[in-house]
C-alpha atoms as a PDB file:
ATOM      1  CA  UNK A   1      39.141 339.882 -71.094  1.00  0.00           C
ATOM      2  CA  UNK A   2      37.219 336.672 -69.730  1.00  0.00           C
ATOM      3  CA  UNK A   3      39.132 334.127 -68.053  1.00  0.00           C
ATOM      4  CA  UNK A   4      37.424 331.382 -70.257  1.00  0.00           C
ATOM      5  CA  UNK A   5      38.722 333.225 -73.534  1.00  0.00           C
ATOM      6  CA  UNK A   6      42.337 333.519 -71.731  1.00  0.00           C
ATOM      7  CA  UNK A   7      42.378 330.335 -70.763  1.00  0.00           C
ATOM      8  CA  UNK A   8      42.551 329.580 -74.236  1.00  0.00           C
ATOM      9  CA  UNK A   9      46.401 329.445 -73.449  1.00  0.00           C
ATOM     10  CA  UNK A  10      47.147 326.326 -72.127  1.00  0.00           C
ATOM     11  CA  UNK A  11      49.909 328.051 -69.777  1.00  0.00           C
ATOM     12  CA  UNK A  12      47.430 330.524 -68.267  1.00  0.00           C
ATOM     13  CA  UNK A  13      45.157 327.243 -68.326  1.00  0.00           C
ATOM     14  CA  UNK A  14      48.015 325.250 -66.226  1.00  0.00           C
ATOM     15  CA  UNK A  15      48.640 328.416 -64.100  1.00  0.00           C
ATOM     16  CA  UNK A  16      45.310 328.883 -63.420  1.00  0.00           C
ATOM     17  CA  UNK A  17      44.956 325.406 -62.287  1.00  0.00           C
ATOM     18  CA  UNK A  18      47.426 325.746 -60.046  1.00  0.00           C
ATOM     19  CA  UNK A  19      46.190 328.962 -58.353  1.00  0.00           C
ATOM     20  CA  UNK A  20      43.202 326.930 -57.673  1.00  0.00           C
ATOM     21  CA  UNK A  21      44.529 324.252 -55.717  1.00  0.00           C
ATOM     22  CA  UNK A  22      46.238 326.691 -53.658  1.00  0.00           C
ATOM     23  CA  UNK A  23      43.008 328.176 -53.131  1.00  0.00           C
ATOM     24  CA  UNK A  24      40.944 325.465 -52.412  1.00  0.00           C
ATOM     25  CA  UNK A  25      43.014 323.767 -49.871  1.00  0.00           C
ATOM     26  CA  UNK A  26      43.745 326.954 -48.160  1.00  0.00           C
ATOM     27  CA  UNK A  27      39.976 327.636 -47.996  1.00  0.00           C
ATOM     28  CA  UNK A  28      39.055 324.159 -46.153  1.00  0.00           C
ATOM     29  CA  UNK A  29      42.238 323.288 -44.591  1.00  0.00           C
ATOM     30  CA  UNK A  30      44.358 326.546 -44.032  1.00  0.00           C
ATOM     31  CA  UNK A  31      47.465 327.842 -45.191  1.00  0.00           C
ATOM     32  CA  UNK A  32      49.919 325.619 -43.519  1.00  0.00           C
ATOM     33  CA  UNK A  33      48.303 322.685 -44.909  1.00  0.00           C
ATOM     34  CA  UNK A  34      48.433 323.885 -48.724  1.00  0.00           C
ATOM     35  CA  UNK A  35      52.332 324.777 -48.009  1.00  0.00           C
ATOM     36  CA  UNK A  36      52.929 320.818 -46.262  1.00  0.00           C
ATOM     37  CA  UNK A  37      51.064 319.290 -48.973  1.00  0.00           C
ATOM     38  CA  UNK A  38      53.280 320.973 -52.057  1.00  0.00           C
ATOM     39  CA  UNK A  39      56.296 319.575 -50.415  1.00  0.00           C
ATOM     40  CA  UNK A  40      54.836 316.030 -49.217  1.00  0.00           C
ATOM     41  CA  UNK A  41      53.567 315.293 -53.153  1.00  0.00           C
ATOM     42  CA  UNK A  42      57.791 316.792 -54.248  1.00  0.00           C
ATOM     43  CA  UNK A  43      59.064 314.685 -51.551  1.00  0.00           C
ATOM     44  CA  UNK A  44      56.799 311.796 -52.025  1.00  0.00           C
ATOM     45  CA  UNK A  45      55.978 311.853 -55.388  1.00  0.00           C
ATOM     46  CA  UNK A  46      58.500 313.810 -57.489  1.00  0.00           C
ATOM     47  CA  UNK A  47      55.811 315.899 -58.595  1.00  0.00           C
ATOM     48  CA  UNK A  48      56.733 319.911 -58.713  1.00  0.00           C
ATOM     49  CA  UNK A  49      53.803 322.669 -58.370  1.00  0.00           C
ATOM     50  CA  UNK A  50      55.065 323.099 -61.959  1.00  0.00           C
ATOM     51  CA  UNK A  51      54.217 319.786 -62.939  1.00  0.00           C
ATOM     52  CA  UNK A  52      50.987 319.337 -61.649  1.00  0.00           C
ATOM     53  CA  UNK A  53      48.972 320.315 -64.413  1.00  0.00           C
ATOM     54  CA  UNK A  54      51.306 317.912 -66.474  1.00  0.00           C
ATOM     55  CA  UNK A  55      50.777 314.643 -64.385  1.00  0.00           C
ATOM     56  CA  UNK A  56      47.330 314.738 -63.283  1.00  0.00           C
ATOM     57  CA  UNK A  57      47.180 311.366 -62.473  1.00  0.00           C
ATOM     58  CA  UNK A  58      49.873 311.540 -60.094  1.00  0.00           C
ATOM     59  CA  UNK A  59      48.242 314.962 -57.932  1.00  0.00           C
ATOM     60  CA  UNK A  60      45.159 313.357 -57.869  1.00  0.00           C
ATOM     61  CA  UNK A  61      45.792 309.497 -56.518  1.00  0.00           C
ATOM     62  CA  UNK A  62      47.967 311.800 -54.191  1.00  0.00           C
ATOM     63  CA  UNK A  63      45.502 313.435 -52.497  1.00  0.00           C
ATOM     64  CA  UNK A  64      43.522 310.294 -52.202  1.00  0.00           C
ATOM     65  CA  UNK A  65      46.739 308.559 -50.781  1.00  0.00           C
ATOM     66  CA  UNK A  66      47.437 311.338 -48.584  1.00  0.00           C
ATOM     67  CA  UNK A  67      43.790 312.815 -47.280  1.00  0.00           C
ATOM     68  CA  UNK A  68      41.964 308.793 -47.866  1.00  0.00           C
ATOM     69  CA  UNK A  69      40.158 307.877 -51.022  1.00  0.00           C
ATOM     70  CA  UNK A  70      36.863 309.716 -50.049  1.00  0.00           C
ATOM     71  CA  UNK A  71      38.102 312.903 -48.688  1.00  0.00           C
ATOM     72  CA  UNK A  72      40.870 313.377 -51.454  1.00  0.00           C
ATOM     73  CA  UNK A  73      37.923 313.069 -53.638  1.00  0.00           C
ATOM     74  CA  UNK A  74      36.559 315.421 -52.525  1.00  0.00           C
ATOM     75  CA  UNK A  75      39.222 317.497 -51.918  1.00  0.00           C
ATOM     76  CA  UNK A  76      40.061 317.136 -55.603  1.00  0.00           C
ATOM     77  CA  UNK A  77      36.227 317.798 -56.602  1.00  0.00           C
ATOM     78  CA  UNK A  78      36.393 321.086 -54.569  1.00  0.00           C
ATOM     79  CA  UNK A  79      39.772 322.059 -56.409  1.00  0.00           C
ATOM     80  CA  UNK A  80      37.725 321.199 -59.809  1.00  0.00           C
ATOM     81  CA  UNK A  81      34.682 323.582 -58.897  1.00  0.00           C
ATOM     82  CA  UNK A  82      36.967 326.181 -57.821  1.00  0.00           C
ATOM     83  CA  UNK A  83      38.518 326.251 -61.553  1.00  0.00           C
ATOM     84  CA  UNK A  84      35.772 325.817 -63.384  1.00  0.00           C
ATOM     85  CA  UNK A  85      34.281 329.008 -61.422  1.00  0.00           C
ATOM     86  CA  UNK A  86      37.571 331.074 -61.785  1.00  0.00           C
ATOM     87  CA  UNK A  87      37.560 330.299 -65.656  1.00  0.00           C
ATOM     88  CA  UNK A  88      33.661 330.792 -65.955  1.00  0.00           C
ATOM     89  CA  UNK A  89      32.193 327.218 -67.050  1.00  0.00           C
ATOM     90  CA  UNK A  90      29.550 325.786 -65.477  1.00  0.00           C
ATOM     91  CA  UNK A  91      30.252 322.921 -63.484  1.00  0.00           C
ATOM     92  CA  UNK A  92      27.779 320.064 -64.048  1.00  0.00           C
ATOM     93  CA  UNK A  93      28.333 317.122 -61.450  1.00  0.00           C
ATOM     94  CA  UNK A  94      28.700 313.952 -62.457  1.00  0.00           C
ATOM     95  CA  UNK A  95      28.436 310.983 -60.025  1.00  0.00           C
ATOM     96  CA  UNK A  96      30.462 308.604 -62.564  1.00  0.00           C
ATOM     97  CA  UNK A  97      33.148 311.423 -63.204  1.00  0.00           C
ATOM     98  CA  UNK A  98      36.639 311.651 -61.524  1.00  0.00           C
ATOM     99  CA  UNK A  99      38.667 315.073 -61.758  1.00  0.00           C
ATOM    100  CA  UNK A 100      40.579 314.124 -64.744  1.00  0.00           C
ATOM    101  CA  UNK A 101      37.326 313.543 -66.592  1.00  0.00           C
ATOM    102  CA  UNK A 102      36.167 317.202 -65.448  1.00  0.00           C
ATOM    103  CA  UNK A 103      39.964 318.747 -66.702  1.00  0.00           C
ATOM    104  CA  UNK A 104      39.330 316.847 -69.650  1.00  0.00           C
ATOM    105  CA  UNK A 105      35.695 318.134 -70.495  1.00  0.00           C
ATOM    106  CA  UNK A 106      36.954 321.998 -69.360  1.00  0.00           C
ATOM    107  CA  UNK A 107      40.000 321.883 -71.674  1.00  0.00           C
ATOM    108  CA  UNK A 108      37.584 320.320 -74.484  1.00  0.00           C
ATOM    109  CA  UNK A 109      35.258 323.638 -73.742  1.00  0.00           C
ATOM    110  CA  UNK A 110      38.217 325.873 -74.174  1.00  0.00           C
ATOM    111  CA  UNK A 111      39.542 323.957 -77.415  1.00  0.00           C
ATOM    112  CA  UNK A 112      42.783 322.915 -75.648  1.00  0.00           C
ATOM    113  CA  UNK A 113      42.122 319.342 -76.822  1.00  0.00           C
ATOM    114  CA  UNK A 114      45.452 317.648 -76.416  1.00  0.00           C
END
């Protein structure tokens, strides 16, 4: 089965998500850093691998906090591309667009519409 017609459910959606970031940040920064940065946003932040995909907001003005506005932009636009790949949309960049607009629009592709 595609992952865009799994992803349908919003836990394999939230899962998914979180895979990614794992991913992502092992893939530019290594595995130590993906480890250090799961416990710095719990310690810091309150905010669980668990919750992630439930506060957003909070994992992304995290990463700018912790990496510097531009870089955990990036960072967080690299995480983005990652998931749209893994689920199979097409990721159309936006120069106006922060990553919760691009979670929005990819839950809105995969009728998860909250």
């Amino acid at each position: 089965m595609a992952y865009a017609t799994l992803a349908a459910d919003a836990g394999f959606f939230d899962r998914t998500f979180v895979e990614c970031i794992d991913d992502a940040i092992q893939s530019i920064l290594g595995a130590q850093v993906a480890v250090s940065l799961f416990t710095h946003l719990e310690d810091c932040y309150g905010l669980t691998r668990d919750e992630i995909p439930c506060r957003l907001d909070v994992f992304f003005n995290g990463l700018e906090i912790s990496f510097g506005q531009s870089s955990g932009r990036a960072i967080g636009k690299f995480i983005i591309k990652v998931f749209y790949r893994r689920l199979g949309l097409e990721f159309d960049s936006r120069s106006n667009w922060v990553p919760l607009d691009y979670m929005e629009a990819a839950r809105r592709k995969l009728g998860l519409e909250n």
